[in-house]
Protein backbone atom coordinates (compact mmCIF):
# COMPACT_ATOMS: atom_id res chain seq x y z
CA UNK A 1 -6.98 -1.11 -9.80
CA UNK A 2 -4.56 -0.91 -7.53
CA UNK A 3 -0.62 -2.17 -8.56
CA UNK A 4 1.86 -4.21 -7.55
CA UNK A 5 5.03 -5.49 -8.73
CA UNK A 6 3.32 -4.40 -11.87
CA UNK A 7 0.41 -6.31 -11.29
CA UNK A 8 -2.76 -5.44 -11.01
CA UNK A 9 -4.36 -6.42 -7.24
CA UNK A 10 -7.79 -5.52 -5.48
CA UNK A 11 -7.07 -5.03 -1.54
CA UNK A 12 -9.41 -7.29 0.56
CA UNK A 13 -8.31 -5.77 3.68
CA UNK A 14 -9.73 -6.10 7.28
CA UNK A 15 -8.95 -3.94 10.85
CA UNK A 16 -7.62 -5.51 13.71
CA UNK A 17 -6.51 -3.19 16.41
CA UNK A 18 -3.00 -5.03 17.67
CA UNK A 19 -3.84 -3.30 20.74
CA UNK A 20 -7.07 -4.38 21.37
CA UNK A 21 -6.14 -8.27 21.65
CA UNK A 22 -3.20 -9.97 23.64
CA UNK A 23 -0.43 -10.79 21.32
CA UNK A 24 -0.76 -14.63 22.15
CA UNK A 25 -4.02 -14.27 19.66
CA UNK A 26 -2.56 -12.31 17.30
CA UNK A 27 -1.75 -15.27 15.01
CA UNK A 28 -5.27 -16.71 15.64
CA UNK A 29 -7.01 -13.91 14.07
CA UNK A 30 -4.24 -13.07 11.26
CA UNK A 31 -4.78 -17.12 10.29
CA UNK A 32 -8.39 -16.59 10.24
CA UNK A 33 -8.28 -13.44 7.83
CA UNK A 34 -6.48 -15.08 5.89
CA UNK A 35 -8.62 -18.27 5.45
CA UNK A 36 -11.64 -15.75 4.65
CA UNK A 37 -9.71 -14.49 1.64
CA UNK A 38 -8.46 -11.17 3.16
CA UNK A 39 -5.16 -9.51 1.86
CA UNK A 40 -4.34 -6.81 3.68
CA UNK A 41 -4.98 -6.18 7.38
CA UNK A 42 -5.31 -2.62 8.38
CA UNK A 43 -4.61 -1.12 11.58
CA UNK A 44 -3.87 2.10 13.84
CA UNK A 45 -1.37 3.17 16.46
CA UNK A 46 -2.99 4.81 19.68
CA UNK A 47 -0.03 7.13 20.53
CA UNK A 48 -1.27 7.79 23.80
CA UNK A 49 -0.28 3.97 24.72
CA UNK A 50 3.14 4.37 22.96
CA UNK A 51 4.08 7.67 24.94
CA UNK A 52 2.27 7.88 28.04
CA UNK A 53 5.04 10.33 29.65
CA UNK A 54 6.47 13.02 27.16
CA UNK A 55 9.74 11.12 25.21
CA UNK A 56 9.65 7.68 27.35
CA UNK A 57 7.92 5.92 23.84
CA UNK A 58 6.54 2.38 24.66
CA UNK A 59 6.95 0.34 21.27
CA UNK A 60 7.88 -3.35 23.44
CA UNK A 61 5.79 -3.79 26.41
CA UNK A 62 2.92 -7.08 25.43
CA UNK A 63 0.57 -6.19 22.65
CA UNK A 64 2.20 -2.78 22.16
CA UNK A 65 5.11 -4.45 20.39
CA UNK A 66 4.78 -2.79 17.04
CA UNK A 67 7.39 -4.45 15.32
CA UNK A 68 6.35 -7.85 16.60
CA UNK A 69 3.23 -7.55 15.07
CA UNK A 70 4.48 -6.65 11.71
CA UNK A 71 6.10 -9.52 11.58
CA UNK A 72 3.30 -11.82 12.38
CA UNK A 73 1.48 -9.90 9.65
CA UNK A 74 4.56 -11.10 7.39
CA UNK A 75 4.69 -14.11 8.38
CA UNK A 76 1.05 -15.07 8.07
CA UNK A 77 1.49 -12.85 4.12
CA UNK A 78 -0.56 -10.09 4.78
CA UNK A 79 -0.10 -6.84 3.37
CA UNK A 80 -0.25 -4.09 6.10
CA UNK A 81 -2.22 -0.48 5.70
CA UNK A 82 -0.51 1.20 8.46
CA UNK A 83 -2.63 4.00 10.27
CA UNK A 84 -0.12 6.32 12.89
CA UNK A 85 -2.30 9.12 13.42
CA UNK A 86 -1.78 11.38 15.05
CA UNK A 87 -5.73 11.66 15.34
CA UNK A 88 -7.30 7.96 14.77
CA UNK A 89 -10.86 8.23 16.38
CA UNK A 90 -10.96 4.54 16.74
CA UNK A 91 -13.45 5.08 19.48
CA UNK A 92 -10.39 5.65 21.47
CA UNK A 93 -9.42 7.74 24.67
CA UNK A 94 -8.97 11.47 23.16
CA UNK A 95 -8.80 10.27 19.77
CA UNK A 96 -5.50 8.52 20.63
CA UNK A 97 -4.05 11.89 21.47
CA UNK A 98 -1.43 11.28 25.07
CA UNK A 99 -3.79 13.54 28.23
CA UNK A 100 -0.38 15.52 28.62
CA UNK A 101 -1.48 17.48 25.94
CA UNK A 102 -3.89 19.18 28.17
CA UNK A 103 -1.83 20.33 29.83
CA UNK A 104 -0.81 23.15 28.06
CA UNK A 105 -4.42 25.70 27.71
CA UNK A 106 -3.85 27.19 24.25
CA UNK A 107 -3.60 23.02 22.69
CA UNK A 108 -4.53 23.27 19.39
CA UNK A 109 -5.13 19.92 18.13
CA UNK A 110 -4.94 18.69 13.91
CA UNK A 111 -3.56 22.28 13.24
CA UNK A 112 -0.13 23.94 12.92
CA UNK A 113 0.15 25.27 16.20
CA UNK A 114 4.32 25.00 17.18
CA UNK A 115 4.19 22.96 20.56
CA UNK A 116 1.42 20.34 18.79
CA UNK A 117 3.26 20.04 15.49
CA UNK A 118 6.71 19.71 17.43
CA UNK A 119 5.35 16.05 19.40
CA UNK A 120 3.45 15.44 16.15
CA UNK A 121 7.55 15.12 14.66
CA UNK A 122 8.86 13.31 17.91
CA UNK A 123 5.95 10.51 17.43
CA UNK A 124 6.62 10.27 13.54
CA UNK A 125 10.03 10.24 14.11
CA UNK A 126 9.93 7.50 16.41
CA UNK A 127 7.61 5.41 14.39
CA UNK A 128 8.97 5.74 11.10
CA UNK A 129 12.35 4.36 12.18
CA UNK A 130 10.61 1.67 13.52
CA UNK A 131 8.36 0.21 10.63
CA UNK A 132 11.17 1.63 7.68
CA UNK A 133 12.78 -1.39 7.33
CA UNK A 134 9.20 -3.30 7.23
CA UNK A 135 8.28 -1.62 3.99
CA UNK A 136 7.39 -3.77 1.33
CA UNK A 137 9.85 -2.44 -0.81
CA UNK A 138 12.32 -3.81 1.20
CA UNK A 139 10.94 -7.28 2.05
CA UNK A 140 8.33 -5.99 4.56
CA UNK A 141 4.35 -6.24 4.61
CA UNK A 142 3.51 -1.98 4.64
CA UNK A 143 2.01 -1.11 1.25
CA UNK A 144 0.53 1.72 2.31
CA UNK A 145 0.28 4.42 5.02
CA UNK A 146 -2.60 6.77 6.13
CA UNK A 147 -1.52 10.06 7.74
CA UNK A 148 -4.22 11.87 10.22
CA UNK A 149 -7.89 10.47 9.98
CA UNK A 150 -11.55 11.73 8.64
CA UNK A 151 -9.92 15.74 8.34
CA UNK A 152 -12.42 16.42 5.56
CA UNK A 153 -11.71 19.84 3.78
CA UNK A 154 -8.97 22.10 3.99
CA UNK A 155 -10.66 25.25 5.02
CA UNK A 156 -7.44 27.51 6.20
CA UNK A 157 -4.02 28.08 5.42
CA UNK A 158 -3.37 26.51 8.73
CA UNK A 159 -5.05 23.16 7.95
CA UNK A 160 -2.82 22.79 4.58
CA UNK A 161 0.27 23.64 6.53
CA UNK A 162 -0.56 21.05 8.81
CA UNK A 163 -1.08 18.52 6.05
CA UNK A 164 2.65 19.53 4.41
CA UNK A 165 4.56 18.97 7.55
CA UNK A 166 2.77 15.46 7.89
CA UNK A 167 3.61 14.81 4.46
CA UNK A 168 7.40 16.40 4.61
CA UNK A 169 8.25 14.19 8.16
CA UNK A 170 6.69 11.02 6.16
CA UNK A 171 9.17 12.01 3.38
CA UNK A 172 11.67 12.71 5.01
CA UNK A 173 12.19 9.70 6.81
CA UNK A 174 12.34 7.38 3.76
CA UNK A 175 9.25 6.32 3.60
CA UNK A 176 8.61 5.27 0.32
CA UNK A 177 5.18 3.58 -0.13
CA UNK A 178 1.80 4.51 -0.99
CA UNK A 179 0.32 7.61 1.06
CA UNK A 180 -3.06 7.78 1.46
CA UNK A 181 -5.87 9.89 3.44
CA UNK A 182 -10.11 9.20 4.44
CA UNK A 183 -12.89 10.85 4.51
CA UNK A 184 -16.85 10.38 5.14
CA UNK A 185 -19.91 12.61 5.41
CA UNK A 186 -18.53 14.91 2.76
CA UNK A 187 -18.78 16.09 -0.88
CA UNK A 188 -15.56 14.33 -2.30
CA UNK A 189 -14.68 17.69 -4.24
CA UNK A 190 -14.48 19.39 -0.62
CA UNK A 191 -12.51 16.64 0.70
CA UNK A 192 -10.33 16.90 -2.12
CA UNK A 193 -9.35 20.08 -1.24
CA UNK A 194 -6.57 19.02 1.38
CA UNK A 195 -5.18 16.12 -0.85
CA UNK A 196 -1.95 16.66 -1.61
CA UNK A 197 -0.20 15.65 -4.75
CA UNK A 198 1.14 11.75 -4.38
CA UNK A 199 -1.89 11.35 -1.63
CA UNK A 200 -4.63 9.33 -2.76
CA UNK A 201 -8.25 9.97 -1.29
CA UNK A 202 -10.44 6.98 0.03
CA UNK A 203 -13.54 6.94 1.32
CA UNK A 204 -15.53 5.85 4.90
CA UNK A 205 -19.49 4.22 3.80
CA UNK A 206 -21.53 1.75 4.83
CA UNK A 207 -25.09 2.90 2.93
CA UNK A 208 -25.09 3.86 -0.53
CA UNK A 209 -21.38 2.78 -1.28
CA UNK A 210 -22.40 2.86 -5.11
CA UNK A 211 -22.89 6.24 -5.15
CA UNK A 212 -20.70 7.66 -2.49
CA UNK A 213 -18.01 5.45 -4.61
CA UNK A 214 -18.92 7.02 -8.30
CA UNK A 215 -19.07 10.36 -6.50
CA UNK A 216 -15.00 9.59 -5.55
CA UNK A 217 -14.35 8.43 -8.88
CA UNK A 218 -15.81 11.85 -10.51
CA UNK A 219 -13.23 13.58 -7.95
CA UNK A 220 -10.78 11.84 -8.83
CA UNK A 221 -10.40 10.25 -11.66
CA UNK A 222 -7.25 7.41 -13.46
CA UNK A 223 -6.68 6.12 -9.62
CA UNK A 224 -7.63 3.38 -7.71
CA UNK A 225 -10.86 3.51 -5.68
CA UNK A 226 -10.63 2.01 -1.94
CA UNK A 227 -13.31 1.90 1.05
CA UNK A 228 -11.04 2.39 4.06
CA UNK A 229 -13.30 1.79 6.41
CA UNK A 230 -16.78 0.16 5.32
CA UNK A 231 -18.44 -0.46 8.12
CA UNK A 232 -20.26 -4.26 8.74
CA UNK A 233 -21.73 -3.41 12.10
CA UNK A 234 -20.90 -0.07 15.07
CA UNK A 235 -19.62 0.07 18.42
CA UNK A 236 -21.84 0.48 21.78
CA UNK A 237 -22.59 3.06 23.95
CA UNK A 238 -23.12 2.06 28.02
CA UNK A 239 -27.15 3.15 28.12
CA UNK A 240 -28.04 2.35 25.06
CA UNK A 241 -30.47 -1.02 24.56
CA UNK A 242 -29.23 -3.75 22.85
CA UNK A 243 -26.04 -4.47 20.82
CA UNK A 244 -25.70 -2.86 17.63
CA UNK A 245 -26.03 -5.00 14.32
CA UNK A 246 -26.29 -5.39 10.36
CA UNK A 247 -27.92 -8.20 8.85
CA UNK A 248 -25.81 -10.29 6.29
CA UNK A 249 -28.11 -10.19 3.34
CA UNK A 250 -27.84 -6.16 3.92
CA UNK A 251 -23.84 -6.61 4.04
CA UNK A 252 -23.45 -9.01 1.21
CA UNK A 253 -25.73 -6.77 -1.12
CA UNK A 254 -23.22 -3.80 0.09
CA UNK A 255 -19.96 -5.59 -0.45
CA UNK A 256 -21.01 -6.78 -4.14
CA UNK A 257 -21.72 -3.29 -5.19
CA UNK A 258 -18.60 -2.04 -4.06
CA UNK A 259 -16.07 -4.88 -5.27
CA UNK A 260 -18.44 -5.80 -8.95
CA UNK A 261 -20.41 -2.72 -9.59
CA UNK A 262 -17.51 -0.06 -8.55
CA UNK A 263 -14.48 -2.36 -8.75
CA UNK A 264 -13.30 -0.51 -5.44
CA UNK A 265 -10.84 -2.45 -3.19
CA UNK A 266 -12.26 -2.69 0.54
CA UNK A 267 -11.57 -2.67 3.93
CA UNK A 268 -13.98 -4.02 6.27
CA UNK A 269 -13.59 -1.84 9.57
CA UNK A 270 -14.07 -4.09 12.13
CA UNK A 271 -13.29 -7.67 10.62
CA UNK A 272 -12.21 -8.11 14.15
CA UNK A 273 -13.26 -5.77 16.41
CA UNK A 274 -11.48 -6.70 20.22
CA UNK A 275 -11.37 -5.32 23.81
CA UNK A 276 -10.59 -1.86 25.38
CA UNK A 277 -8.51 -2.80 27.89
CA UNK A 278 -8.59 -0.51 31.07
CA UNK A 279 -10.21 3.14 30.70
CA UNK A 280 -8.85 4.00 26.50
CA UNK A 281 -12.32 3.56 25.53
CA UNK A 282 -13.15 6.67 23.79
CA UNK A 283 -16.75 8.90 25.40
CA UNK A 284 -19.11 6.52 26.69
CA UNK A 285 -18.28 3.79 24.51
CA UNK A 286 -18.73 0.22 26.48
CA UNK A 287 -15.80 -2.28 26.83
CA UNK A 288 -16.47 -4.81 24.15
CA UNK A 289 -15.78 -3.20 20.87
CA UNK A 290 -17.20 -6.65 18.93
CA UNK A 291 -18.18 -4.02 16.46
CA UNK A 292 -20.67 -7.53 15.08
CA UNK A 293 -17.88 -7.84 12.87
CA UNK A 294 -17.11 -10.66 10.60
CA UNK A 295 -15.35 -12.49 13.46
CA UNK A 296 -16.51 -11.76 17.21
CA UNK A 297 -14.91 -10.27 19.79
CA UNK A 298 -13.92 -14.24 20.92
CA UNK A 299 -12.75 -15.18 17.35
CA UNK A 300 -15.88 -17.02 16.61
CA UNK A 301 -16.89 -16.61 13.01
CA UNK A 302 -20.26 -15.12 12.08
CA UNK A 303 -22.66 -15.08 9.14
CA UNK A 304 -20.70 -12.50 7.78
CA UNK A 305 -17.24 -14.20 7.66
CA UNK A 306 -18.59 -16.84 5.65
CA UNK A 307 -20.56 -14.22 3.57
CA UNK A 308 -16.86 -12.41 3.00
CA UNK A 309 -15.22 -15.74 2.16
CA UNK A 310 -17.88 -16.22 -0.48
CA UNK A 311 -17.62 -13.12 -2.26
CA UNK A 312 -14.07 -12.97 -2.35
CA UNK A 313 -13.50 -16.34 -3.65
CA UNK A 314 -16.43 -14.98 -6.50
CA UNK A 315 -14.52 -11.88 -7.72
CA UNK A 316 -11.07 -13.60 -7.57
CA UNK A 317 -12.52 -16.16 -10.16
CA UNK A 318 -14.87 -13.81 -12.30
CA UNK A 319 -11.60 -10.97 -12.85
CA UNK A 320 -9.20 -14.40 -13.39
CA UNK A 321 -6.96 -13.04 -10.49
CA UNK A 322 -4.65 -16.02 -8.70
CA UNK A 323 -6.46 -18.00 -5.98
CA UNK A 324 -5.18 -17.36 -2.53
CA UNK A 325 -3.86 -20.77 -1.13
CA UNK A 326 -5.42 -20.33 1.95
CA UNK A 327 -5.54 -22.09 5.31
CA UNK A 328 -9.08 -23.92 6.43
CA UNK A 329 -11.00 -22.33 9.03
């Protein structure tokens, strides 16, 4: 289990992308994790949106306002799992990496190569001072930040020197809460391998969690497993037929294992999936990233929200852990 305070607490966490939904709905869908049961809401930060133009950073400007969102996190208390990057994936234009990158034709990206790692410390920089004082240390909602995204293995001396300077900036800064990195596809001992000491390891499923869980907890053993990112449905590609989805018996017999069987805290990437906005879709991925998660891409709940609600209200009773007081849907 994870701790708080001192106290013991499971994370039911959910994504929402505060970029992928106008800020006017922000408090709609905050409101709506909350009456579901949910904790923690987990998001990114596409830095190509934040700095389009080398050094002119973009942290104000409608649903890029950061710090506005934090706060509506706060105030509808919800924990925040912050994800900066650099890399996110996401499904998102160059894996959120700004196009004057390319620029330059020796780029080395998610490596220690001097030009990357010296925008990699401008962007931290600049995002560190903005969410320290929104730590939950010090009154804030943060509980936790994830540094780069899915790495796997460290397989040079370049890739570990990469991970350090991440982890010095982060450090350096005053940042004071829990680190954490993800994986998926790999042999936890592998992925282990670029974990750095105060850094706990989490894992990406949607099949098998059981096993791709005990397999974590043989890697790494006295800490707190976590699913940070289990998946409840996938995003769409323009040609392919039909919209992707997971049935809720399938999901519900998924999300037991992992919260009764493993005891794993969870976050369910998308609970609400959104919009990409103008051309940041990432490859040929279509529009609509509804992701058939819990809530739809309007807000409307599914099968699977009221599936989430269920479970959550089952654990919290079965462990004796505090009822949320929780607003109707």
């Amino acid at each position: 289990d994870f701790t708080l305070n001192g106290k013991k607490i499971t994370l039911f966490s959910g994504s929402l992308h505060y970029f992928r939904l106008p800020k006017g709905y922000w408090k709609d869908r905050l409101l709506k994790f909350r009456a579901a049961g949910l904790n923690t809401v987990q998001t990114y930060s596409p830095w190509n949106l934040h700095e389009p133009i080398p050094g002119q950073f973009d942290f104000e400007t409608g649903f890029l306002n950061l710090v506005d969102f934090l706060k509506a996190c706060k105030e509808a208390d919800m924990f925040v799992v912050y994800r900066p990057g650099p890399y996110i994936c996401a499904e998102w234009e160059l894996g959120g990496y700004p196009a004057w990158f390319l620029r330059d034709p020796n780029i080395r990206f998610r490596s220690n190569y001097k030009p990357y790692l010296e925008a990699v410390g401008k962007y931290y920089t600049k995002v560190l001072s903005l969410i320290n004082d929104y730590q939950f240390q010090k009154g804030g909602p943060i509980i936790a930040l994830q540094f780069e995204n899915e790495f796997g293995g460290i397989h040079s001396n370049d890739d570990k020197e990469y991970f350090e300077f991440m982890k010095n900036t982060i450090d350096s800064h005053g940042f004071k809460e829990l680190l954490i990195n993800c994986d998926y596809g790999s042999n936890p001992v592998e992925a282990m391998k670029h974990i750095l000491p105060g850094v706990l390891e989490t894992e990406n499923v949607n099949g098998d969690s059981l096993k791709h869980l005990t397999e974590l907890r043989a890697a790494q053993p006295n800490k707190p497993l976590h699913v940070t990112e289990w998946w409840p449905g996938w995003f769409d590609k323009w040609g392919e037929k039909g919209h992707h989805t997971m049935d809720a018996n399938y999901f519900e017999k998924e999300i037991t294992d992992v919260l009764f069987k493993a005891n794993s805290s969870v976050n369910f990437y998308m609970f609400f999936g959104g919009t990409n906005f103008g051309f940041m879709n990432g490859d040929r991925v279509v529009t609509s990233y509804d992701y058939d998660a819990p809530l739809s891409e309007t807000g409307n709940y599914t099968a699977k929200y009221w599936k989430t609600k269920e479970l959550v209200e089952k654990f919290t009773k079965e462990r004796g852990l505090p009822q949320l007081l929780v607003p109707k849907p």
